[in-house]
C-alpha atoms as a PDB file:
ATOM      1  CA  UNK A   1      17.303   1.111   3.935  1.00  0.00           C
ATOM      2  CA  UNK A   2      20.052   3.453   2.744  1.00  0.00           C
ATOM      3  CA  UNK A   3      22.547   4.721   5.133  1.00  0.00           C
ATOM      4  CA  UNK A   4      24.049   8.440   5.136  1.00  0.00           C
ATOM      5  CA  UNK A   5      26.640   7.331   7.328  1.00  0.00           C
ATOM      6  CA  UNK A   6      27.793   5.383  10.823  1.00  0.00           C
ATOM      7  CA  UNK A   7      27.725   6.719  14.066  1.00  0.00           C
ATOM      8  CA  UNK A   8      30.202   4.425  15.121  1.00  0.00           C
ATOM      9  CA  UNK A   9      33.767   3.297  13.548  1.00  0.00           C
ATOM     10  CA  UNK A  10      32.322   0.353  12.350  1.00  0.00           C
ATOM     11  CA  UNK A  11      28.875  -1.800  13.136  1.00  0.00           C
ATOM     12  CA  UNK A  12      29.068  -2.634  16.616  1.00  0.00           C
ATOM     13  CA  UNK A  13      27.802  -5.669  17.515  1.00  0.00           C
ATOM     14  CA  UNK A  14      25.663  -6.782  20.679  1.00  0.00           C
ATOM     15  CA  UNK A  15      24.653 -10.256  21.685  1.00  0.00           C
ATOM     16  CA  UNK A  16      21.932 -11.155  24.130  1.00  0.00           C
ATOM     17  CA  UNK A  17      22.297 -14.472  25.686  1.00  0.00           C
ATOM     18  CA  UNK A  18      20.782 -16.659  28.816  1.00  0.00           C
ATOM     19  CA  UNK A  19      18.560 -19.217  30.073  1.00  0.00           C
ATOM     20  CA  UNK A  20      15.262 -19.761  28.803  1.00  0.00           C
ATOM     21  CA  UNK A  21      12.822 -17.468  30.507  1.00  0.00           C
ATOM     22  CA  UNK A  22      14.906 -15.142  32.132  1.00  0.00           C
ATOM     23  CA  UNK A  23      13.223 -12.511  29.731  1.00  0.00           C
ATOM     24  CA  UNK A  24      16.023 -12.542  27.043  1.00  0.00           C
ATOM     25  CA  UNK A  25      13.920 -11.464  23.566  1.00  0.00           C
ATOM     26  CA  UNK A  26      11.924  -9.385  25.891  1.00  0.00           C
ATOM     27  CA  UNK A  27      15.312  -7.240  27.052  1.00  0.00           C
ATOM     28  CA  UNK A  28      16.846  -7.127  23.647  1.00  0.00           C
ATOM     29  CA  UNK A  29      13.498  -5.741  21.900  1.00  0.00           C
ATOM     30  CA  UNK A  30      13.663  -2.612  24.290  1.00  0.00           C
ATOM     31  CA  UNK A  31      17.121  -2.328  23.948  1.00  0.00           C
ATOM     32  CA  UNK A  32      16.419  -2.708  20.328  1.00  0.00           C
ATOM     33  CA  UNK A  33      14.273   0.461  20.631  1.00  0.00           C
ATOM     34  CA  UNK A  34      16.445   2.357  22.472  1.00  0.00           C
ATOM     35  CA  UNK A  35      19.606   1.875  20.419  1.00  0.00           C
ATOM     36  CA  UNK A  36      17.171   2.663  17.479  1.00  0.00           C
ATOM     37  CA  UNK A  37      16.842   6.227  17.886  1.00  0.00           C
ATOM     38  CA  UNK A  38      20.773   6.895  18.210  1.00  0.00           C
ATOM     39  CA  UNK A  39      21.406   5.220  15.132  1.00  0.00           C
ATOM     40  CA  UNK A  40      20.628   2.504  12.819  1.00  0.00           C
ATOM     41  CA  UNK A  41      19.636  -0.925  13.727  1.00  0.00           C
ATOM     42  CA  UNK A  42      19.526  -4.456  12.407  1.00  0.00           C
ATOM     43  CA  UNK A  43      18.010  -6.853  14.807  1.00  0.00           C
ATOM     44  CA  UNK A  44      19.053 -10.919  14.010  1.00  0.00           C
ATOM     45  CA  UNK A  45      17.042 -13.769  15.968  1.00  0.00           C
ATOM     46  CA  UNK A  46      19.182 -16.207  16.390  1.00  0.00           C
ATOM     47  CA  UNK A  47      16.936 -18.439  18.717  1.00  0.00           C
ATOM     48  CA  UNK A  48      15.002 -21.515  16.525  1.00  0.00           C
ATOM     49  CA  UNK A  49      11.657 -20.570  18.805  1.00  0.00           C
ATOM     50  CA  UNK A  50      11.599 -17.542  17.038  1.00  0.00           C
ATOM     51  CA  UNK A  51      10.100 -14.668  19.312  1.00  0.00           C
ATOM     52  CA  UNK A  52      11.979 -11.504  18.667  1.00  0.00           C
ATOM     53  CA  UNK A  53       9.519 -10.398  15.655  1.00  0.00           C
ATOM     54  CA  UNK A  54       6.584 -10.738  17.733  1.00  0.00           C
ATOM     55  CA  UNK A  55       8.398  -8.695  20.431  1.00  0.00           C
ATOM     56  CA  UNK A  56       9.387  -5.869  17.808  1.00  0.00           C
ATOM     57  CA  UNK A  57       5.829  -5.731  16.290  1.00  0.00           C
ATOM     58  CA  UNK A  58       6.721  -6.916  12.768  1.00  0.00           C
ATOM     59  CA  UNK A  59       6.263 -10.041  10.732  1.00  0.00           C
ATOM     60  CA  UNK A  60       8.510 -12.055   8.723  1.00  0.00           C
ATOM     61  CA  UNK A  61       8.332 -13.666   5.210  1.00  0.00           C
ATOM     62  CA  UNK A  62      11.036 -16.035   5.132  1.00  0.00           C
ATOM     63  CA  UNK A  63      14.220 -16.682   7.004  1.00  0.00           C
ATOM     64  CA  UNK A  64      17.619 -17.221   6.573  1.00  0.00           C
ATOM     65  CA  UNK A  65      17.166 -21.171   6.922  1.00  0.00           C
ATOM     66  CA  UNK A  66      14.797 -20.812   4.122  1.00  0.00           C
ATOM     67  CA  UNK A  67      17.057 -19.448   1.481  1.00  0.00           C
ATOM     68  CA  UNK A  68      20.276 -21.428   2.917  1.00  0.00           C
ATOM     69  CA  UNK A  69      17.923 -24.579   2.364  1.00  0.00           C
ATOM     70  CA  UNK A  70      17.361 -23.132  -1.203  1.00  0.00           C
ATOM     71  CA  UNK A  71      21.117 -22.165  -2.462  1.00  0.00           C
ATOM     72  CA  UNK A  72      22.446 -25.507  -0.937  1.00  0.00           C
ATOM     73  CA  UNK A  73      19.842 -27.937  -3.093  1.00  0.00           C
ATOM     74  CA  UNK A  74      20.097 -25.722  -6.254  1.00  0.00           C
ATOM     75  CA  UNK A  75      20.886 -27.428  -9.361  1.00  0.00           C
ATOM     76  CA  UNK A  76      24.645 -28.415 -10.305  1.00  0.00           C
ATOM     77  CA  UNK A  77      24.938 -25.635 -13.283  1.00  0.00           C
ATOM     78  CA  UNK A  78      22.181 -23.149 -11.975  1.00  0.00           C
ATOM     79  CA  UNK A  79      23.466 -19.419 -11.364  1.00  0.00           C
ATOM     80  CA  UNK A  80      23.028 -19.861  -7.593  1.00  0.00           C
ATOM     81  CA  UNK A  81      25.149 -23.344  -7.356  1.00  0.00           C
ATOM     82  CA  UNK A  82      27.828 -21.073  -9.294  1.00  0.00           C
ATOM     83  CA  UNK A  83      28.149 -18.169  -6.990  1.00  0.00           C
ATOM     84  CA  UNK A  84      26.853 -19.251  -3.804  1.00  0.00           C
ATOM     85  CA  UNK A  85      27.909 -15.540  -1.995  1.00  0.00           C
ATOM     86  CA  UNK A  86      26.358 -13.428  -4.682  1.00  0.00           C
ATOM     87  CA  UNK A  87      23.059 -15.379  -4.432  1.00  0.00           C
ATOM     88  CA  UNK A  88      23.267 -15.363  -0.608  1.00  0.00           C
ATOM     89  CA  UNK A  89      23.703 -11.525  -0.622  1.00  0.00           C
ATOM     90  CA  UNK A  90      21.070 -11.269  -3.544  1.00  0.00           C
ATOM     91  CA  UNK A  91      18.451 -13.153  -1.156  1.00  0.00           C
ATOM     92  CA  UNK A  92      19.531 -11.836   2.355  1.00  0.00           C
ATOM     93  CA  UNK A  93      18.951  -8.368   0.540  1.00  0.00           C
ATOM     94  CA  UNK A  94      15.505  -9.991   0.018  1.00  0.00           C
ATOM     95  CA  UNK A  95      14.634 -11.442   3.580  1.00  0.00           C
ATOM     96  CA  UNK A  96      15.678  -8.581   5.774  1.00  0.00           C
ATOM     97  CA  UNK A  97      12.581  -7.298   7.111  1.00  0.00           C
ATOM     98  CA  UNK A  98      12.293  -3.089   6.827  1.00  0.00           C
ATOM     99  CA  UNK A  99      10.531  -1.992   9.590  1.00  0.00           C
ATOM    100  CA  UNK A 100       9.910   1.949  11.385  1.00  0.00           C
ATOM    101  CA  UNK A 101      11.878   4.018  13.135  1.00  0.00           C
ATOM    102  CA  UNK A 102      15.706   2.668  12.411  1.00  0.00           C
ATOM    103  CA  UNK A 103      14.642  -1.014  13.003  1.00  0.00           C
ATOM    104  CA  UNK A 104      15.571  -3.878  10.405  1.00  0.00           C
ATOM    105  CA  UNK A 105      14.757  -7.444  10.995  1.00  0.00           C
ATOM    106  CA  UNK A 106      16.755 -10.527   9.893  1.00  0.00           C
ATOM    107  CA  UNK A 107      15.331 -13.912  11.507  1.00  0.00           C
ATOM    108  CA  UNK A 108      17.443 -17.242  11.099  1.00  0.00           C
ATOM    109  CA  UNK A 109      15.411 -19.470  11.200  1.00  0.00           C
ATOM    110  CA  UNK A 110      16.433 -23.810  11.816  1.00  0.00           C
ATOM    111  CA  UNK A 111      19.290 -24.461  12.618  1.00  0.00           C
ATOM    112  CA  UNK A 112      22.056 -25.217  10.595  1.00  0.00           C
ATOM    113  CA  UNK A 113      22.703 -29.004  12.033  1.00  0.00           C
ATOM    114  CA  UNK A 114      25.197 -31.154  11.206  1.00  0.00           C
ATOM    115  CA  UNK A 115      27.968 -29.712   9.091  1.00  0.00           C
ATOM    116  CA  UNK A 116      27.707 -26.418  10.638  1.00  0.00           C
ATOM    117  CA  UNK A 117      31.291 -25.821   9.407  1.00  0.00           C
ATOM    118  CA  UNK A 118      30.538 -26.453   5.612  1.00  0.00           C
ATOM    119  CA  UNK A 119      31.605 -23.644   2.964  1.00  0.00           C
ATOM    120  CA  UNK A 120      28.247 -22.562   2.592  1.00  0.00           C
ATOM    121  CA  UNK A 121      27.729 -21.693   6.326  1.00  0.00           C
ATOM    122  CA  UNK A 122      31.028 -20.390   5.969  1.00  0.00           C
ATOM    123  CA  UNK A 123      29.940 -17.835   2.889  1.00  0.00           C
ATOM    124  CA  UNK A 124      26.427 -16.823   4.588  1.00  0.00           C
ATOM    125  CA  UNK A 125      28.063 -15.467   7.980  1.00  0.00           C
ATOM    126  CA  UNK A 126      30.124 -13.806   5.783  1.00  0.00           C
ATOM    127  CA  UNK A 127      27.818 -12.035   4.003  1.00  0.00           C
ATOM    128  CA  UNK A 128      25.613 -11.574   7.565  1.00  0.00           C
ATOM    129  CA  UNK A 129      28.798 -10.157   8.760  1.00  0.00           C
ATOM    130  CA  UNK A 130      29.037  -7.423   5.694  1.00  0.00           C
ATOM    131  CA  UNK A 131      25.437  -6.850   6.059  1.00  0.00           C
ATOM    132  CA  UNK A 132      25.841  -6.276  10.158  1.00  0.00           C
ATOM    133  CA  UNK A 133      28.748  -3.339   9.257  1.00  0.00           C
ATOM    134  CA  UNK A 134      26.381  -1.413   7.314  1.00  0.00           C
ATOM    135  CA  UNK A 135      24.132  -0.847  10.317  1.00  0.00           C
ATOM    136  CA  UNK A 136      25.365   1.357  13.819  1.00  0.00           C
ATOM    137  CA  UNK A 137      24.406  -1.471  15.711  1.00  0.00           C
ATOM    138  CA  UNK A 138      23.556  -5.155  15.133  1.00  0.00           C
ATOM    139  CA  UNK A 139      21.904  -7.095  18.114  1.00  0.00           C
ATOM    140  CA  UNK A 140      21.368 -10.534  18.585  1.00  0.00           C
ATOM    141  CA  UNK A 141      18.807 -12.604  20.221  1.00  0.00           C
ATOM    142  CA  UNK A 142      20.650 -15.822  20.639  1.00  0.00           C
ATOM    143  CA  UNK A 143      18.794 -19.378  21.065  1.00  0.00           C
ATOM    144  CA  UNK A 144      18.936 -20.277  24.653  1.00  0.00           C
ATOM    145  CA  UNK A 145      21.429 -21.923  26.485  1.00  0.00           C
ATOM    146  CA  UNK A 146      25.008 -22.593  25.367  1.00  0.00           C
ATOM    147  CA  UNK A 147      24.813 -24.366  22.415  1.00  0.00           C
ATOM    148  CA  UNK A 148      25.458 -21.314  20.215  1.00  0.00           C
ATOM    149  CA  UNK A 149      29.060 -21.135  21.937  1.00  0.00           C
ATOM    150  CA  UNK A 150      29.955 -24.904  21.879  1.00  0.00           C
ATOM    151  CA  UNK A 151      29.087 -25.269  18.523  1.00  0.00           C
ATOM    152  CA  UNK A 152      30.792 -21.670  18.064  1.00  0.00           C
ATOM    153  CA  UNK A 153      27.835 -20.898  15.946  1.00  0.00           C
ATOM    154  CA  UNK A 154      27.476 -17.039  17.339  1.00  0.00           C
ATOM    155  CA  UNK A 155      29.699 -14.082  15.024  1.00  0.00           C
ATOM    156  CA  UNK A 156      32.032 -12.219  17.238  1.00  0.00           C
ATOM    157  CA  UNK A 157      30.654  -9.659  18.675  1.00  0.00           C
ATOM    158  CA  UNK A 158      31.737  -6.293  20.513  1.00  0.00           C
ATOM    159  CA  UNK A 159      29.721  -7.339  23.636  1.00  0.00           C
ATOM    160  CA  UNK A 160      28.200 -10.287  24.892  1.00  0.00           C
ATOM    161  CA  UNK A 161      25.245  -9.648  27.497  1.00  0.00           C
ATOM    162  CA  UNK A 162      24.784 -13.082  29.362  1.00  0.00           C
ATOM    163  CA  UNK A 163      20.843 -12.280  31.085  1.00  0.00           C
ATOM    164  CA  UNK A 164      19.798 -13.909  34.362  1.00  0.00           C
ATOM    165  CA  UNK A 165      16.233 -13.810  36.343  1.00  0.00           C
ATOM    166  CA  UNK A 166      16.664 -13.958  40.184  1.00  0.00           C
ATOM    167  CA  UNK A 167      17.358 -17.871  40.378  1.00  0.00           C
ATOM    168  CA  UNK A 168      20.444 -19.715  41.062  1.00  0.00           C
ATOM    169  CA  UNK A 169      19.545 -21.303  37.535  1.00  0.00           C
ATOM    170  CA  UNK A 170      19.556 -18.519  36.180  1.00  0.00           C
ATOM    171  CA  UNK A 171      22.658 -16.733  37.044  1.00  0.00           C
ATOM    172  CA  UNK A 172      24.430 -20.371  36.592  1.00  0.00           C
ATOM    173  CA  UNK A 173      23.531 -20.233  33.091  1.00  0.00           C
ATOM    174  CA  UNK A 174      24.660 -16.409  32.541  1.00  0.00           C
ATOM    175  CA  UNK A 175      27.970 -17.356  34.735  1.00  0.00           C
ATOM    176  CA  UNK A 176      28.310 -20.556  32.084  1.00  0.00           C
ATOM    177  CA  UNK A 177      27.876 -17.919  29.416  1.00  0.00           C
ATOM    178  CA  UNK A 178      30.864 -16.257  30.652  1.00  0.00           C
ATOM    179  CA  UNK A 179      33.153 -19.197  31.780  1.00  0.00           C
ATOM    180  CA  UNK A 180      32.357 -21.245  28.350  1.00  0.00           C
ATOM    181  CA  UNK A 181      33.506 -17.955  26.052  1.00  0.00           C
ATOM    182  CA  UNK A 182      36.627 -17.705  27.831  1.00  0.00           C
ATOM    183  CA  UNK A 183      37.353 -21.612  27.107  1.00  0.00           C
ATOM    184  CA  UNK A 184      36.416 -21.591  23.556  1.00  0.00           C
ATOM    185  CA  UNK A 185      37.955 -18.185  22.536  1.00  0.00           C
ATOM    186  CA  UNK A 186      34.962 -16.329  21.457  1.00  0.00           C
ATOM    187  CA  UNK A 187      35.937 -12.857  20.380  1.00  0.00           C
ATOM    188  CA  UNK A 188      34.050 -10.621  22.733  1.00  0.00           C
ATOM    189  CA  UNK A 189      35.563  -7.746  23.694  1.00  0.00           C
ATOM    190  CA  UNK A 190      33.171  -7.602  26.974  1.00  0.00           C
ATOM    191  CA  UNK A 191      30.699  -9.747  29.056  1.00  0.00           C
ATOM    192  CA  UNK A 192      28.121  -7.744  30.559  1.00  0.00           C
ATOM    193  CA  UNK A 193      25.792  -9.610  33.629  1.00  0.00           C
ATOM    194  CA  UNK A 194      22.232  -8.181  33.767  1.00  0.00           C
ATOM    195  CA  UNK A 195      20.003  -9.540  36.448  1.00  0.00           C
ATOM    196  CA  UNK A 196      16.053  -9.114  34.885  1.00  0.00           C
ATOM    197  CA  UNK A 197      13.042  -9.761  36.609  1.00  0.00           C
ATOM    198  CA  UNK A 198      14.449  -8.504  40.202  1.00  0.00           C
ATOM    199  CA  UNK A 199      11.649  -7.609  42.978  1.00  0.00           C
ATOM    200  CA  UNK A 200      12.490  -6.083  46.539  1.00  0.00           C
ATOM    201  CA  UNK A 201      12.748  -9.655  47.784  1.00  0.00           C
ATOM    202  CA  UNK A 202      14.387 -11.166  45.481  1.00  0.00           C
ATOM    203  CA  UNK A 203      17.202  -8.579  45.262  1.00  0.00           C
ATOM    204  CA  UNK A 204      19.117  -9.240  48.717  1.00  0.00           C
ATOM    205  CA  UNK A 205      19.811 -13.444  47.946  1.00  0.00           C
ATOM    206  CA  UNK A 206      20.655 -12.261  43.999  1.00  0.00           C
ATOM    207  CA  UNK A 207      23.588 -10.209  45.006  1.00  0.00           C
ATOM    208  CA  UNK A 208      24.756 -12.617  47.763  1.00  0.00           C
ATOM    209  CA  UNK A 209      24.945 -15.802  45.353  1.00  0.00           C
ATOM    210  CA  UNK A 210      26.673 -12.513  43.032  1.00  0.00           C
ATOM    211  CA  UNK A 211      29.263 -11.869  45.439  1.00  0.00           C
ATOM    212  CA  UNK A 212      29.736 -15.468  46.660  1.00  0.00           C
ATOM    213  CA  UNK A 213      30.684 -16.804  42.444  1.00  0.00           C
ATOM    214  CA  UNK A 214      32.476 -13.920  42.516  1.00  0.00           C
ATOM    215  CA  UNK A 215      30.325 -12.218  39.931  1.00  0.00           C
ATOM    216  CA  UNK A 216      29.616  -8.658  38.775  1.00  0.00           C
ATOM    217  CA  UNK A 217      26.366  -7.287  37.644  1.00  0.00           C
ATOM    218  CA  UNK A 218      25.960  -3.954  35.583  1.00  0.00           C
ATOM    219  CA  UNK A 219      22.424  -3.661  35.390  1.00  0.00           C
ATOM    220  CA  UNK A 220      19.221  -4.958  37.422  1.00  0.00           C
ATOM    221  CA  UNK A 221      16.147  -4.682  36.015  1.00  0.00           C
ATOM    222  CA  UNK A 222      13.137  -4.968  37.728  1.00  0.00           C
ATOM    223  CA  UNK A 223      10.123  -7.375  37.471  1.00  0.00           C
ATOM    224  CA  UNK A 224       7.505  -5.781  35.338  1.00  0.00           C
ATOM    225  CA  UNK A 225       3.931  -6.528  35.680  1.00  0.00           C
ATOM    226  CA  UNK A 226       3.371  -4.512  32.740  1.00  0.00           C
ATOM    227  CA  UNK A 227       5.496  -6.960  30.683  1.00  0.00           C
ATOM    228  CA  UNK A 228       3.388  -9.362  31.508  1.00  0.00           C
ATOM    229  CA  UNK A 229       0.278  -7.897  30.629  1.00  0.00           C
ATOM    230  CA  UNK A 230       1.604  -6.853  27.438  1.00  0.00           C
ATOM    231  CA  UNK A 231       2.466 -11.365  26.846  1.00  0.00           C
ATOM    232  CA  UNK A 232      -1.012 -11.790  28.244  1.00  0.00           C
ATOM    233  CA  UNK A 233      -2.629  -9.246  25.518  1.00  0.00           C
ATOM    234  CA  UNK A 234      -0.103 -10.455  22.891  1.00  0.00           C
ATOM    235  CA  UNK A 235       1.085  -7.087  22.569  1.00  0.00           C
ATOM    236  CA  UNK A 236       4.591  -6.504  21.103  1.00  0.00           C
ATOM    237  CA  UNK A 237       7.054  -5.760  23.919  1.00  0.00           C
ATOM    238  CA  UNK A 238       8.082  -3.001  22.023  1.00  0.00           C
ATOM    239  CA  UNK A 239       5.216  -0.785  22.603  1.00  0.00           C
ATOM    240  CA  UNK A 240       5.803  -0.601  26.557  1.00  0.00           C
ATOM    241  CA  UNK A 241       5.535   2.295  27.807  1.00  0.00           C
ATOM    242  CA  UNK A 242       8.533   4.595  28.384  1.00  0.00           C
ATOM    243  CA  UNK A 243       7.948   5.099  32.247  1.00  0.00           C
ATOM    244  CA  UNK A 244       7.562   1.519  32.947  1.00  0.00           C
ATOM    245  CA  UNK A 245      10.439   0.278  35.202  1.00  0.00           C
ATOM    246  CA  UNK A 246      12.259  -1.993  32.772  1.00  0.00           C
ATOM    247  CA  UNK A 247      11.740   0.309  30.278  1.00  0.00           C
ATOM    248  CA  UNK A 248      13.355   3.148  32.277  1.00  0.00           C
ATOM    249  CA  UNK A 249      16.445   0.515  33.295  1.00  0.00           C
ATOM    250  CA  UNK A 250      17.269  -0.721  29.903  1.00  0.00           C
ATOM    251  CA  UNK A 251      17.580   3.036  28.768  1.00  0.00           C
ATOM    252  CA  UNK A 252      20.071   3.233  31.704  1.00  0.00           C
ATOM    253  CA  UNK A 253      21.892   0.026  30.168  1.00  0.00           C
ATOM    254  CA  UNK A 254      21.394   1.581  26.712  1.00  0.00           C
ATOM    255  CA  UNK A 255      23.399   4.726  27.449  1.00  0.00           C
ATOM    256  CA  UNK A 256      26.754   2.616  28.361  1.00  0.00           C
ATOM    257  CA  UNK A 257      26.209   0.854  25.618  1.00  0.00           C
ATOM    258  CA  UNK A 258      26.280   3.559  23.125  1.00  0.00           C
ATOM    259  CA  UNK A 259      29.557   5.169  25.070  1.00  0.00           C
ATOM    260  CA  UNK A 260      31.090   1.666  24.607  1.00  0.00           C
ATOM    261  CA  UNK A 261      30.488   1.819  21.009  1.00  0.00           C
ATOM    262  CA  UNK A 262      31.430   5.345  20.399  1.00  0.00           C
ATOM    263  CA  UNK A 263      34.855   5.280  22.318  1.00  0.00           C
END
């Protein structure tokens, strides 16, 4: 995809973190689709139990494990062995999935493992990183949990949105998400709180155990039976309809994003 130019300074940069099952790939595909038609987007799933593709309605060929996998065994003398960042941006080029309406896919893939901090980690989120500022806004569906922080294996990013259902669990993890940045000096500029998944009943006891951890949440979305018929059908999440009520609050969420990005 070519770009005519940025709507934004630079790519700004969005990652969606939380518990598993709180709805996480769900909320970043139609946020996906909403950032999509005010600008360019490339979508990175960052989770191992890869689910964002599905979600977004588009398959995948091979992943960024793949070809790191690939460059790292190649041959002593090879061309790839010599220039590990020009065969990384050769291949990444490669990988990144094209899809409609502003939407470009890059999955990860397994994890890096042990020696997360070697130089060829070290050259491929550098080249991610180039490939990110090309696009209005990047998005990432992180793996669940905190693992991504404490191994410090998520970019910065311009905002960090730590997602919680309407359990103690769940808002533990997304309040974990925000304690454990601040203690390893992750570079977000913001933590936003969104509460998914929120019925009538549910609502009153979320924003008690909110105000009691001292917590603040900028978005609830509600539970969304048509979410779950669109899992049950295996249809992409993507294709909800735009009157459905988590479709109609992520839009809301959305449209602070975009004035965050464009300040």
């Amino acid at each position: 995809m070519e770009f005519s130019g940025s709507l934004v300074n630079k790519g700004f940069t969005i990652a969606v973190s939380g518990k598993g099952g709180v709805g996480k790939t769900g909320l970043s595909a139609l946020l996906i689709r909403c950032l999509s038609r005010k600008g360019y987007v490339l979508a990175i799933d960052a989770d191992p139990d890869s689910n964002l593709p599905h979600a977004l309605g588009m398959t995948v060929r091979k992943s960024v494990g793949d070809i790191r996998e690939t460059i790292m065994h190649a041959p002593a003398r090879s061309p790839e062995a010599a220039n590990k960042g020009g065969a990384f941006q050769t291949a990444l080029h490669e990988i990144v999935e094209e899809g409609d309406n502003n939407i470009d896919l890059l999955v990860m893939g397994r994890p890096e493992g042990e020696g997360c901090y070697c130089p060829v980690n070290n050259i491929l989120r550098q080249v991610i990183d180039a490939k990110a500022n090309s696009y209005d806004f990047t998005v990432i569906d992180c793996e669940a949990g905190l693992e991504h922080l404490s191994r410090r294996t998520t970019r910065d990013v311009d905002l960090m949105i730590a997602v919680s259902d309407a359990t103690w669990n769940g808002l533990l993890t997304a309040k974990r998400v925000k304690d454990l940045a601040k203690e390893l000096v992750v570079n977000f500029s913001e933590v936003m709180l969104i509460a998914n998944k929120v019925t009538d009943e549910t609502r009153p006891g979320l924003e008690r155990m909110v105000q009691e951890n001292g917590l603040e949440i900028t978005a609830y979305v509600p539970y969304d039976p048509q979410i779950a018929l669109a899992d049950a059908l295996g249809k992409p999440i993507i294709e909800l309809p735009e009157d459905s009520p988590a479709s109609i609050a992520v839009v809301q969420v959305c449209e602070k994003i975009s004035e965050r990005a464009t300040r």
